[in-house]
N, C-alpha and C. Protein backbone atom coordinates (compact mmCIF):
# COMPACT_ATOMS: atom_id res chain seq x y z
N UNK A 1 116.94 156.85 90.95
CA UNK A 1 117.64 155.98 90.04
C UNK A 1 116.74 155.72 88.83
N UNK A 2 117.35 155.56 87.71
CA UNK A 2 116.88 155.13 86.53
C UNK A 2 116.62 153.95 85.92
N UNK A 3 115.63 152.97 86.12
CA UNK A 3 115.74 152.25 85.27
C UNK A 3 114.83 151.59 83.98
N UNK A 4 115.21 150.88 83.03
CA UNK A 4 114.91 151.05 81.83
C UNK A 4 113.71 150.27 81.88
N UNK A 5 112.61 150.70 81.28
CA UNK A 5 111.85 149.09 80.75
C UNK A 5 111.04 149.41 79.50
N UNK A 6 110.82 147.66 79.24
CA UNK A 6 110.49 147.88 77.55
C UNK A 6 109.03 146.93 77.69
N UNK A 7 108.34 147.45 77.82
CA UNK A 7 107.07 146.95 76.96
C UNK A 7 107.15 145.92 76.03
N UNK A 8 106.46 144.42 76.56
CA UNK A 8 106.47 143.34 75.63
C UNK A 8 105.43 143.36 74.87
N UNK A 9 105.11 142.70 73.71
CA UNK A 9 103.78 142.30 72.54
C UNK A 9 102.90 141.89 73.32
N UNK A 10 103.11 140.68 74.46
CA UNK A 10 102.26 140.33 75.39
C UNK A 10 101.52 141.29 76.48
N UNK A 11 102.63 142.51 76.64
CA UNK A 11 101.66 143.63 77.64
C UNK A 11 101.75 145.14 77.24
N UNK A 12 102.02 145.04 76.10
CA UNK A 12 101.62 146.08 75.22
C UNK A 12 100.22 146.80 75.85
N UNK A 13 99.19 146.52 75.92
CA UNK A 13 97.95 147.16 76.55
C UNK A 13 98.10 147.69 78.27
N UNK A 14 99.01 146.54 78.57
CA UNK A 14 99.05 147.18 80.11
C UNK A 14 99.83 148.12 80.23
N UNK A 15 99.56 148.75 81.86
CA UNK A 15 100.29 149.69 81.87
C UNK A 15 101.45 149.28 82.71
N UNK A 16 102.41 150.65 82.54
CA UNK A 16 103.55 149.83 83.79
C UNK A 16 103.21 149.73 85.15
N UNK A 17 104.53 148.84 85.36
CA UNK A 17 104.33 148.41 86.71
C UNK A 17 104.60 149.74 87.50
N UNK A 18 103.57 150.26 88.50
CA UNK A 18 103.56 151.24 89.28
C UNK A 18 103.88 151.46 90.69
N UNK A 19 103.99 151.92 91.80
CA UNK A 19 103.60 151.91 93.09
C UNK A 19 102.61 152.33 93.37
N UNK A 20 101.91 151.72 94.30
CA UNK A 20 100.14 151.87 94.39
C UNK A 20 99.91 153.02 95.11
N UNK A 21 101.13 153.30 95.75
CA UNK A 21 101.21 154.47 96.74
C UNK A 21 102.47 155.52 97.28
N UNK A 22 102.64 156.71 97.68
CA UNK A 22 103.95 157.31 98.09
C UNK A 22 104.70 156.23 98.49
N UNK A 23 104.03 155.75 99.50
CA UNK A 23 104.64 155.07 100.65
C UNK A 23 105.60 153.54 100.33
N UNK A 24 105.08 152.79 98.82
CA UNK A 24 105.06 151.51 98.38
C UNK A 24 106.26 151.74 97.85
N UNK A 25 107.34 150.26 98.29
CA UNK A 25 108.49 149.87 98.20
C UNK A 25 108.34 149.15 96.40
N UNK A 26 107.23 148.22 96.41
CA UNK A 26 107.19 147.45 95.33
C UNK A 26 106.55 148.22 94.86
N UNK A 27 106.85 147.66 93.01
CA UNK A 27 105.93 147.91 92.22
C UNK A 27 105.01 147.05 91.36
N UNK A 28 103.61 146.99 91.52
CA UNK A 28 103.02 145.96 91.02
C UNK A 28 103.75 145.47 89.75
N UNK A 29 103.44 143.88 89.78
CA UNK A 29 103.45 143.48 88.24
C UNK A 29 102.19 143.14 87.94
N UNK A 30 101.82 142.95 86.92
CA UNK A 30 100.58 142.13 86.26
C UNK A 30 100.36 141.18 85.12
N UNK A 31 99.72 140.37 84.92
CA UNK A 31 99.87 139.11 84.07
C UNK A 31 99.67 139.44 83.07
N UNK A 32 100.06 138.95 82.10
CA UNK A 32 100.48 139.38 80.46
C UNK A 32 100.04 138.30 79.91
N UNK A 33 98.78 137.93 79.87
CA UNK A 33 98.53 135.86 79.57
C UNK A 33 97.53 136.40 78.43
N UNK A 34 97.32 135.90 77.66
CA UNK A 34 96.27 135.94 76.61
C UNK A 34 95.01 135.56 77.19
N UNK A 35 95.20 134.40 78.06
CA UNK A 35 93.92 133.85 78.41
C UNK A 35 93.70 133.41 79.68
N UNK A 36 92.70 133.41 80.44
CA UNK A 36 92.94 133.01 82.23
C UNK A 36 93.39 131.66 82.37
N UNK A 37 94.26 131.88 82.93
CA UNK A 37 95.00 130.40 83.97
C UNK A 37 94.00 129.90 85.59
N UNK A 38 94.19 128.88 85.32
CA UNK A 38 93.79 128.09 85.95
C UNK A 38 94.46 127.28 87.17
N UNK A 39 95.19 127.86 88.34
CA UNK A 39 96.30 127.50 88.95
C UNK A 39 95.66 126.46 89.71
N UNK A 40 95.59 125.10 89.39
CA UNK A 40 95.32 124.19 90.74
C UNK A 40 95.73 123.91 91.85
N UNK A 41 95.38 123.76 93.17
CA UNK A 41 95.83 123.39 94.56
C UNK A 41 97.36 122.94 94.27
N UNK A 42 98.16 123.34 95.09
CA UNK A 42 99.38 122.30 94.98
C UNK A 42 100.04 123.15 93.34
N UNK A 43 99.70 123.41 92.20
CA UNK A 43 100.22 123.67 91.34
C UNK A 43 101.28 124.91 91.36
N UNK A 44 102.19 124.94 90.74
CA UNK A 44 102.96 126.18 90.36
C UNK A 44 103.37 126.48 88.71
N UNK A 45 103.74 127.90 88.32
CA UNK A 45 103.63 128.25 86.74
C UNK A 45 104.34 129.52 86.89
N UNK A 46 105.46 129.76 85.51
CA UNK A 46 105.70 130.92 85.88
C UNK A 46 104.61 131.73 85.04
N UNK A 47 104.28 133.05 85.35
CA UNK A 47 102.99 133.62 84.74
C UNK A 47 104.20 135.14 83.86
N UNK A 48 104.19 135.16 82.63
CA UNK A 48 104.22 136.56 82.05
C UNK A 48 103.96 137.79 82.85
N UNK A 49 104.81 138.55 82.89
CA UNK A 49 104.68 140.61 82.86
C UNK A 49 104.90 141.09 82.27
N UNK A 50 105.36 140.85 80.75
CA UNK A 50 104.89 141.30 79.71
C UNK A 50 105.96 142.50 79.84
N UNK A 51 106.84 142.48 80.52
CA UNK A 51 108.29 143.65 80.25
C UNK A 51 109.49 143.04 80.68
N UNK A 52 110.65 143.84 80.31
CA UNK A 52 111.87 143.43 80.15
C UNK A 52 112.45 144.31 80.80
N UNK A 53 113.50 144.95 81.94
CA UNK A 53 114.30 145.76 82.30
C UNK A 53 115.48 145.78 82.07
N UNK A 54 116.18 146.93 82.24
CA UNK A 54 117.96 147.37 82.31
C UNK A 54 118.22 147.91 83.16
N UNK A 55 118.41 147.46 84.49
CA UNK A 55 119.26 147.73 85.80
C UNK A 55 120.82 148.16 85.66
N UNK A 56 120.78 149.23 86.38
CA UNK A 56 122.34 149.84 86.24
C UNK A 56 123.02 148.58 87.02
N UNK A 57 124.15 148.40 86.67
CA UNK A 57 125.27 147.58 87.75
C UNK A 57 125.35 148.10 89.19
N UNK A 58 125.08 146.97 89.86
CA UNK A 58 124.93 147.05 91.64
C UNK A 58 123.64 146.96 91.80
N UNK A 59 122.85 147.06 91.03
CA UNK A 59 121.33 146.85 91.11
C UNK A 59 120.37 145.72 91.36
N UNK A 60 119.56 145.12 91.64
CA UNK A 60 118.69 144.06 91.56
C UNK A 60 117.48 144.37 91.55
N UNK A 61 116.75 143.83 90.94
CA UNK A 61 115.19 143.35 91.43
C UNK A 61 114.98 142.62 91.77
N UNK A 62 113.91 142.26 92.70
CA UNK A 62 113.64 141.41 93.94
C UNK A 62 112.16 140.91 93.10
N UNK A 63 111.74 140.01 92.95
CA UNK A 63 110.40 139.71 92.69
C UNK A 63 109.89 139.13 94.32
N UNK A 64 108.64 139.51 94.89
CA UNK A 64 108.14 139.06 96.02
C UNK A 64 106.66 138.76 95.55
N UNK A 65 106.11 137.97 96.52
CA UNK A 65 104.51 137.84 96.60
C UNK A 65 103.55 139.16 97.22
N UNK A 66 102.70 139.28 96.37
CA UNK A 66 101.97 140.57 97.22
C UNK A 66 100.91 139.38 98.43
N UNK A 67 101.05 140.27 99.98
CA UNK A 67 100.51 139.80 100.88
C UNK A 67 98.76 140.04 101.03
N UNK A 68 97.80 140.38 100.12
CA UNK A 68 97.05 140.03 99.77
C UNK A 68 96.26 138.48 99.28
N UNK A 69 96.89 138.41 98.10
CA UNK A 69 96.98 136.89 97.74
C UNK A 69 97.42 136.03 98.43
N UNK A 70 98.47 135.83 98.88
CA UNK A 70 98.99 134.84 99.98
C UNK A 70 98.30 134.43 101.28
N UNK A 71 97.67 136.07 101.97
CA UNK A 71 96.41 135.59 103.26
C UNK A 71 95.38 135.31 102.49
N UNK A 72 94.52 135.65 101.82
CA UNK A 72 93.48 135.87 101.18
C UNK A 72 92.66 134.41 99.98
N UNK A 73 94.09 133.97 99.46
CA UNK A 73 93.80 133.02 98.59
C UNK A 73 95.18 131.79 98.51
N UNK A 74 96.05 131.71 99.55
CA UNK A 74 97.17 130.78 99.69
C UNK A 74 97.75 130.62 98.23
N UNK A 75 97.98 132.08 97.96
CA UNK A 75 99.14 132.11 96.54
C UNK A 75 100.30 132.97 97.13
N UNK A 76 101.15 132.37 96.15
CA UNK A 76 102.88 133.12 96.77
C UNK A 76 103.59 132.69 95.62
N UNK A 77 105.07 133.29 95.66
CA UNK A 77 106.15 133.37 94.88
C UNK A 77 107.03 132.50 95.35
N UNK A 78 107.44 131.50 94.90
CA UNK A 78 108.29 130.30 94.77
C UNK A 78 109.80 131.05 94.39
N UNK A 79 110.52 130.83 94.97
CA UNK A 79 112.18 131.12 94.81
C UNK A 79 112.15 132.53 95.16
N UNK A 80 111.29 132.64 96.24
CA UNK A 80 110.92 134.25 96.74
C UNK A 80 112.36 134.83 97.80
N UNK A 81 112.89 135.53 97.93
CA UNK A 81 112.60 136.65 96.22
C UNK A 81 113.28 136.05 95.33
N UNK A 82 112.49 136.51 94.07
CA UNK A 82 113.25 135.83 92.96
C UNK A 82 114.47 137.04 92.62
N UNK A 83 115.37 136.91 92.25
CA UNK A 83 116.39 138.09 92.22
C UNK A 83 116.64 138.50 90.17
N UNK A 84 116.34 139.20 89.51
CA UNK A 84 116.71 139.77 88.06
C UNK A 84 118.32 140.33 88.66
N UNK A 85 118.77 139.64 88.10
CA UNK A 85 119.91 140.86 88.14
C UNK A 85 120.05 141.81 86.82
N UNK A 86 121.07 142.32 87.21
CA UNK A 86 121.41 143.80 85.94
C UNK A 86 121.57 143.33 84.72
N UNK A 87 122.24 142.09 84.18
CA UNK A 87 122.28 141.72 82.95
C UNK A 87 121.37 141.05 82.28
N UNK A 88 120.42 141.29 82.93
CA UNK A 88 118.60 140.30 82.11
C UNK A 88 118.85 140.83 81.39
N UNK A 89 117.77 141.02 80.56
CA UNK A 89 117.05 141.16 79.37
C UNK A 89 116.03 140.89 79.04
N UNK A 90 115.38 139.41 79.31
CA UNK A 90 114.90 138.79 79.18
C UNK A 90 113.26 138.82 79.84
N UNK A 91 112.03 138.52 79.49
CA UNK A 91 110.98 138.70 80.35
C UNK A 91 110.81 138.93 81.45
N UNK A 92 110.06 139.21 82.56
CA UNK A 92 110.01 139.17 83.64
C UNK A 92 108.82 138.03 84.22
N UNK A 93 109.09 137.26 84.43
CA UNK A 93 107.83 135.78 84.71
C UNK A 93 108.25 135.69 86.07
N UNK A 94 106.88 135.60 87.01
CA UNK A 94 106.83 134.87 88.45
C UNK A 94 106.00 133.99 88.79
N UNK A 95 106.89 133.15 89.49
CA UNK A 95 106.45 131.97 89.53
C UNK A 95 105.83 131.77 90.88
N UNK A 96 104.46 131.22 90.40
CA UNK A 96 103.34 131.48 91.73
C UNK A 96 102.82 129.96 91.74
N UNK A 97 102.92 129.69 92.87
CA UNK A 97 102.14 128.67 93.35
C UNK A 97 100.87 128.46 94.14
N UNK A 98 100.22 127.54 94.03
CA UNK A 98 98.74 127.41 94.92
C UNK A 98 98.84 126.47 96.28
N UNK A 99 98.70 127.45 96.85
CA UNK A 99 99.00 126.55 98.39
C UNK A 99 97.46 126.32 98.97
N UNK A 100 96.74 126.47 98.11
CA UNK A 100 95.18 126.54 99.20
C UNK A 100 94.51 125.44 98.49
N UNK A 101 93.55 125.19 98.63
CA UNK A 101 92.75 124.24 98.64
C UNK A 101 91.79 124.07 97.61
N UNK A 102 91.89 125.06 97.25
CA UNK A 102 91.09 125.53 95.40
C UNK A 102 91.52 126.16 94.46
N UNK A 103 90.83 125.80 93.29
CA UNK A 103 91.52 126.75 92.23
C UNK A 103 91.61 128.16 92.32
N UNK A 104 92.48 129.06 91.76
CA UNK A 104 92.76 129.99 91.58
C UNK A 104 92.57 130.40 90.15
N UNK A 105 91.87 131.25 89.81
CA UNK A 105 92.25 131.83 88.82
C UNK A 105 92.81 133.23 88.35
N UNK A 106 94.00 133.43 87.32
CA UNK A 106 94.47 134.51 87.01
C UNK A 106 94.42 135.04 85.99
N UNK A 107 94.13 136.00 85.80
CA UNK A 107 92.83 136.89 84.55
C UNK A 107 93.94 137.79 84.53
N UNK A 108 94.08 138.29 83.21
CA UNK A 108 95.09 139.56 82.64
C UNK A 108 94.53 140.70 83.45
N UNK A 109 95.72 141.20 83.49
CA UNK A 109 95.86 142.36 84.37
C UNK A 109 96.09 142.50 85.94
N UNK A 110 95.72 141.22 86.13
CA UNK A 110 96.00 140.78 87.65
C UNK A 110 97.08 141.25 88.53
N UNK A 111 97.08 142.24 89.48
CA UNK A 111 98.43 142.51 89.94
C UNK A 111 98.94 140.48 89.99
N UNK A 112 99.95 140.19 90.07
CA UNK A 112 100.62 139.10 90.50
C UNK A 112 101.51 139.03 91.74
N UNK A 113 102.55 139.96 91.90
CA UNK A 113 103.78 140.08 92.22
C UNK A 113 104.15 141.74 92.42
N UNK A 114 105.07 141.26 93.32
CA UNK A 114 105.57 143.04 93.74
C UNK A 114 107.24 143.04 93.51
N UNK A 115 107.51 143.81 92.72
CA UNK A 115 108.78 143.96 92.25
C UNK A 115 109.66 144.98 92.99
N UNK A 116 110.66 144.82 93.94
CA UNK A 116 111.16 145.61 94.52
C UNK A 116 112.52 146.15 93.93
N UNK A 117 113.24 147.22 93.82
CA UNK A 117 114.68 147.77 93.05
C UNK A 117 115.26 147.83 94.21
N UNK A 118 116.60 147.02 94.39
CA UNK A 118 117.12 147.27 95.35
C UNK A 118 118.89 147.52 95.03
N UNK A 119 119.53 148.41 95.67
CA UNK A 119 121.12 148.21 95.52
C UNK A 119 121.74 146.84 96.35
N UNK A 120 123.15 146.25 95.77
CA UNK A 120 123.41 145.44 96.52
C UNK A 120 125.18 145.38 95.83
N UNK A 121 125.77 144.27 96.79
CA UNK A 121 127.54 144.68 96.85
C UNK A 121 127.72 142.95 96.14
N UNK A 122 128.89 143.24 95.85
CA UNK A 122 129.76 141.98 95.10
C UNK A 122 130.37 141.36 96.37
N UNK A 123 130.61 140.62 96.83
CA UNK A 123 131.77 140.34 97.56
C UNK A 123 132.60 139.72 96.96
N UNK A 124 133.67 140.21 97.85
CA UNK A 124 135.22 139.58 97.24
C UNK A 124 135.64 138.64 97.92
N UNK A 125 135.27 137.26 97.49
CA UNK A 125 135.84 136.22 99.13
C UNK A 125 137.15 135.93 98.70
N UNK A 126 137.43 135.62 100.17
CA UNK A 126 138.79 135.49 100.07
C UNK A 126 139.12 134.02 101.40
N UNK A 127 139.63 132.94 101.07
CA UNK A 127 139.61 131.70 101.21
C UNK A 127 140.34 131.64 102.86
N UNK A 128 139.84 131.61 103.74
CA UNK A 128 140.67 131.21 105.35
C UNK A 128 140.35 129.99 105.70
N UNK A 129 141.68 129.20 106.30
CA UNK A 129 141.91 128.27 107.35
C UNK A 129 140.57 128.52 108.94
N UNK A 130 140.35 129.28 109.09
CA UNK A 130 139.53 129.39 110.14
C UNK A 130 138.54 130.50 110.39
N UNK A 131 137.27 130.92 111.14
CA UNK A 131 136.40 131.79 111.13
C UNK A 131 136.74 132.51 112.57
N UNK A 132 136.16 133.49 112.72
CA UNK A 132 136.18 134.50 114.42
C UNK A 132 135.16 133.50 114.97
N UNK A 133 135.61 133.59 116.25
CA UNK A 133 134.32 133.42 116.70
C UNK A 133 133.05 134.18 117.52
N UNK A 134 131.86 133.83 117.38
CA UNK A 134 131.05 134.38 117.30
C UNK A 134 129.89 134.16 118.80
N UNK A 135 129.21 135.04 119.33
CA UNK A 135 128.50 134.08 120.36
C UNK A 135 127.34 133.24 119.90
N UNK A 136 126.99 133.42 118.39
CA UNK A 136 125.91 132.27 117.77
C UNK A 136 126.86 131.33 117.73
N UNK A 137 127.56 131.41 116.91
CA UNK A 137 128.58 130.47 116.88
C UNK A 137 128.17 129.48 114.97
N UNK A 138 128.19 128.11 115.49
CA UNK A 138 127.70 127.57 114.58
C UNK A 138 125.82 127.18 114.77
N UNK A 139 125.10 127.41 115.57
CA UNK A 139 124.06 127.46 115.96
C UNK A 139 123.14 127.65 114.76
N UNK A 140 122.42 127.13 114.14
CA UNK A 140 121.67 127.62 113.41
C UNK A 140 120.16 126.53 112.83
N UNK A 141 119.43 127.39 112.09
CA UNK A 141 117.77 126.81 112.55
C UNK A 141 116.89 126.52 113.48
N UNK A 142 116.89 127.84 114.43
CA UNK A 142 116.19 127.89 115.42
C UNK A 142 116.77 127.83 116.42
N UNK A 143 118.58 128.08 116.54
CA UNK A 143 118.85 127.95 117.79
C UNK A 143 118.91 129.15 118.76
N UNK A 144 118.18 130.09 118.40
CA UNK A 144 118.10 130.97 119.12
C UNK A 144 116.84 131.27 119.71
N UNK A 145 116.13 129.94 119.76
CA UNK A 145 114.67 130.09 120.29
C UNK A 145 113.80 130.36 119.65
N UNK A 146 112.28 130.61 120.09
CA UNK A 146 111.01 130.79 119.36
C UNK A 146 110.17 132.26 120.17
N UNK A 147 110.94 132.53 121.22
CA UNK A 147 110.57 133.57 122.04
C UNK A 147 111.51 135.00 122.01
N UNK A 148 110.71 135.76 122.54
CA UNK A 148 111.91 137.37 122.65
C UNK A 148 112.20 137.24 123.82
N UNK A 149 113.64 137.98 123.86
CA UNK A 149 113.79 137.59 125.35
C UNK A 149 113.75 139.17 125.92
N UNK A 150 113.54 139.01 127.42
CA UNK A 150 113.54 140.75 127.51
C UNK A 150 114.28 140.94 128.08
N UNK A 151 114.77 142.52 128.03
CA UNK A 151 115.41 142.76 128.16
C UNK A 151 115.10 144.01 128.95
N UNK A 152 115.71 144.05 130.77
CA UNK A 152 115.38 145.25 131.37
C UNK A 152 116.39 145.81 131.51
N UNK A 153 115.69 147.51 131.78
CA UNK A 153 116.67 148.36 131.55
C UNK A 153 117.86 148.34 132.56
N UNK A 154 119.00 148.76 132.42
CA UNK A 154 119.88 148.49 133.65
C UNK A 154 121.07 146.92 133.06
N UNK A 155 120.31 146.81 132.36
CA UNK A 155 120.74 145.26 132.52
C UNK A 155 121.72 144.36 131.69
C-alpha cells in the first residue's frame, strides 16, 4: 500500500519514519522539537514528528508507545493508540507522558513513538430492541478471571 508523506519545516533534517527491521510492524517516529524537552514525573506533552500523511480511505494509523521507553524509563502514549485517520492532514504529534519518577529528557531525533498502518471497516449500525445472547453475556472488567483455564484434551 501507498501512503503519502510530507516532510514538515520542523523535520526537514530528519529522516522518515522507517521500520527498524523486515520483521517491524511500526514505524519509528522521531521528535521534531527545536530544543530538548524536559518531561517531568507525572507530566504529559504532545511532542512534534515533523510530517503530515495521506492515508487511502479504510486506512488508519495507529500511534503506539515504543516498549523500550515505557520498561526502561516509565514513558508511554496517552490515548494509546492514538488513531490519524485518512482525512488528516495535519501534523503528526504524540502525546507522551512520564510515569516514572524522574525527569525525562527528549532530544531531536529521538525515536518517540511507533506508528503502525493499519486497514479497518465502517460499520453500519443499525438500531435493535434487543441483543443475542451470549455466554459472556453482560460480564465485563474482569469477569472472566485473572487466570487461564486449561484445557485437556478430550474435553
Amino acid at each position: 500500500m501507498k501512503v503519502g508523506i510530507k516532510k514538515l519545516a520542523n523535520g526537514a533534517d530528519l529522516p522518515l519514519p522507517h521500520y527498524a527491521t523486515p520483521g517491524s510492524a511500526g514505524l519509528d517516529l522521531l521528535a521534531a522539537i527545536d530544543a530538548d524537552i524536559e518531561l517531568k514525573p507525572g507530566a504529559r506533552m504532545a511532542v512534534a514528528a515533523g510530517i503530515a500523511i495521506e492515508l487511502p480511505p479504510g486506512v488508519e494509523a495507529q500511534v503506539r508507545p515504543r516498549s523500550g521507553l515505557a520498561l526502561n524509563h516509565g514513558i508511554t502514549c496517552l490515548n494509546s493508540p492514538g488513531t490519524i485517520d485518512s482525512d488528516y492532514r495535519g501534523e503528526i504529534k504524540v502525546i507522551l507522558i512520564n510515569h516514572s519518577d524522574t525527569v525525562f529528557r527528549i532530544t531531536r531525533g529521538m525515536k518517540i513513538a511507533q506508528m503502525v498502518i493499519a486497514r479497518h471497516e465502517q460499520a453500519d449500525l443499525v438500531e435493535v430492541d434487543s441483543l443475542s445472547d451470549s455466554e459472556r453475556g453482560a460480564g465485563g472488567f474482569g469477569s472472566t478471571g485473572m487466570k487461564a483455564s486449561l484445557i485437556k484434551d478430550g474435553a
